[in-house]
C-alpha atoms as a PDB file:
ATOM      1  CA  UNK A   1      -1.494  14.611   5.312  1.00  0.00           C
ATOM      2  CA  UNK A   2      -2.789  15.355   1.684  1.00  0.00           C
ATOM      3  CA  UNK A   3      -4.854  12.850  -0.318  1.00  0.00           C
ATOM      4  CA  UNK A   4      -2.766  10.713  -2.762  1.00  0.00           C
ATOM      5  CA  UNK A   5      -5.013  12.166  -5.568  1.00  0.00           C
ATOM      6  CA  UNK A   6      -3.109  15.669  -4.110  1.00  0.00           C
ATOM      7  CA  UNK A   7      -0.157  14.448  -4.933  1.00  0.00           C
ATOM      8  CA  UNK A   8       2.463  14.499  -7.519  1.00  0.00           C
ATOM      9  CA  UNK A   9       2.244  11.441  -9.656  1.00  0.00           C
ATOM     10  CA  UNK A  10       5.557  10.105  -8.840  1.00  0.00           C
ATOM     11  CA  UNK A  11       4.628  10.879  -4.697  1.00  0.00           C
ATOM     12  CA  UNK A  12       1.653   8.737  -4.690  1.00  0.00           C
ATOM     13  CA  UNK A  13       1.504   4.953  -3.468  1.00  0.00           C
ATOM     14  CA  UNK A  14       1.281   2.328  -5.920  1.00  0.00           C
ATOM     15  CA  UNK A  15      -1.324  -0.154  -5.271  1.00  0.00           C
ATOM     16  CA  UNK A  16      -1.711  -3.263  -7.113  1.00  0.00           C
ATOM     17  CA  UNK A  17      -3.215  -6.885  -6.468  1.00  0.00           C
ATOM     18  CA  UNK A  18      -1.187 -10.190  -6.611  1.00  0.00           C
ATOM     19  CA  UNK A  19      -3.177 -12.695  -8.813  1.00  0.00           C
ATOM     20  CA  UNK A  20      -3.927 -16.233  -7.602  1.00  0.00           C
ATOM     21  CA  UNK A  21      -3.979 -17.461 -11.143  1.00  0.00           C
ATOM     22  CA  UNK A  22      -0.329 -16.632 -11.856  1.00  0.00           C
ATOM     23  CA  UNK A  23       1.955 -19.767 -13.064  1.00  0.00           C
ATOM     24  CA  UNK A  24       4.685 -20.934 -10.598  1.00  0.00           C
ATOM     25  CA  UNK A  25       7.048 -19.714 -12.818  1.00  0.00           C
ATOM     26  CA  UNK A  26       5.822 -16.008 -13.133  1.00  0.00           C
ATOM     27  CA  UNK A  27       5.345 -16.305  -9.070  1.00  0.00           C
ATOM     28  CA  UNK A  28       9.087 -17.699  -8.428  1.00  0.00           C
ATOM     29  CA  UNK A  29      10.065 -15.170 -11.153  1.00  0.00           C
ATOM     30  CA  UNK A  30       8.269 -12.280  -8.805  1.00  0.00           C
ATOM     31  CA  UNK A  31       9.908 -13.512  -5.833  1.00  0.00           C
ATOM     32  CA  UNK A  32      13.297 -14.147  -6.934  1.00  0.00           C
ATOM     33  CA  UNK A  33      13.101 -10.083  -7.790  1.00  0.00           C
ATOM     34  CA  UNK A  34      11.592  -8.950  -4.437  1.00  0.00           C
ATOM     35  CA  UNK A  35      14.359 -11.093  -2.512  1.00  0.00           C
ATOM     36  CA  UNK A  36      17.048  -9.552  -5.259  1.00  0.00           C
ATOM     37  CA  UNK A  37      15.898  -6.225  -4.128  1.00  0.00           C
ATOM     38  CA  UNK A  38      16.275  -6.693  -0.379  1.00  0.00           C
ATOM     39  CA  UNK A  39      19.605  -7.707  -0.609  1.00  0.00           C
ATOM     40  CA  UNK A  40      20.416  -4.659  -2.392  1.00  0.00           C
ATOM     41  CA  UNK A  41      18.557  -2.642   0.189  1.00  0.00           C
ATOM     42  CA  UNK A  42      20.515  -4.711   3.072  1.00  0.00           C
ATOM     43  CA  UNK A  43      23.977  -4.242   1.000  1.00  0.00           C
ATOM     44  CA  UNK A  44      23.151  -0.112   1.035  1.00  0.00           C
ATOM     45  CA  UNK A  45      20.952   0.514   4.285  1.00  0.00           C
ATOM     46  CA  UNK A  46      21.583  -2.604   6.598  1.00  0.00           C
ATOM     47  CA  UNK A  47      23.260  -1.248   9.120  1.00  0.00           C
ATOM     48  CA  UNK A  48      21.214   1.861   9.302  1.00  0.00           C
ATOM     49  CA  UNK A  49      18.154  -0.881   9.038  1.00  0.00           C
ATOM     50  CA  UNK A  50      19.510  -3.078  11.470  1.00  0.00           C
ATOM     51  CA  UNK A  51      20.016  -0.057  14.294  1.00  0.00           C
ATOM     52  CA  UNK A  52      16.556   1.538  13.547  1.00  0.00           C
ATOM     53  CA  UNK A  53      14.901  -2.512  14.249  1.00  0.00           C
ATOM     54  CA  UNK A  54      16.792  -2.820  17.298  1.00  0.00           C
ATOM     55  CA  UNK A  55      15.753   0.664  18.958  1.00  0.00           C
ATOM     56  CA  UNK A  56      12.260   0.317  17.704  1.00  0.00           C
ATOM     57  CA  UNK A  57      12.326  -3.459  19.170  1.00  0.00           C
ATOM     58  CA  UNK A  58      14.165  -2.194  21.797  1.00  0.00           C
ATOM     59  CA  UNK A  59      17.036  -5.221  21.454  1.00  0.00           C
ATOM     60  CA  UNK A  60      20.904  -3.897  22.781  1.00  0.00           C
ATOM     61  CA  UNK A  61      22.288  -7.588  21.167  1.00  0.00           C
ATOM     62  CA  UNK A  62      24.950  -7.581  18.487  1.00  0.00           C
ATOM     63  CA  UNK A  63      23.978  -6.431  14.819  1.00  0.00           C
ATOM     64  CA  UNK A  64      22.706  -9.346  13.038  1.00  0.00           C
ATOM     65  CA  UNK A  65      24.666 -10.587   9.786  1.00  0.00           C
ATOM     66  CA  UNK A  66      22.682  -9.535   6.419  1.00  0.00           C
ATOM     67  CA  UNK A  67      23.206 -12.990   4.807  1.00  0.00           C
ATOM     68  CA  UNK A  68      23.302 -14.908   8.246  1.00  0.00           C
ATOM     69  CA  UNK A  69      21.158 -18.210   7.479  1.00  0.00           C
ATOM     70  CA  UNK A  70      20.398 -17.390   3.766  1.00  0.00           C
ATOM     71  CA  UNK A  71      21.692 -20.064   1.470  1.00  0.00           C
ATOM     72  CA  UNK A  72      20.359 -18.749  -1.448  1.00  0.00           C
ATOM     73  CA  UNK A  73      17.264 -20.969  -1.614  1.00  0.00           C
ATOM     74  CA  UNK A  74      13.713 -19.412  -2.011  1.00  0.00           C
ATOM     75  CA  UNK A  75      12.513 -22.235   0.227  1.00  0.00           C
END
């Protein structure tokens, strides 16, 4: 594989650090968007998602539900 530095700008990883000095409301704020984002992912890839975790976890049980057990609530 080629070195990031190789790459086309918009091809290479992102890398940043996650501050310990960040207000709870800037880290809820952060969270709230990462858990935003997987439920979009899950409402346009689940299912694809879901099959690829079972054969790599090698599980034959029914798909779970996307939103099974999430009330909403960070915590």
């Amino acid at each position: 594989m080629t070195e990031p530095e190789d790459r086309p700008a918009h091809l290479r990883p992102v890398a940043f650090e996650i501050s310990r000095f960040w207000p709870p409301e800037v880290a809820l704020a952060v969270f709230e968007l990462i858990d935003d984002l997987r439920d979009k992912i899950l409402a346009l890839h689940g299912d694809r998602i879901f099959d690829l975790l079972r054969e790599q976890r090698g599980c034959d049980g029914p798909r779970p539900r996307p939103d099974a057990g999430d009330d909403g609530q960070p915590f």
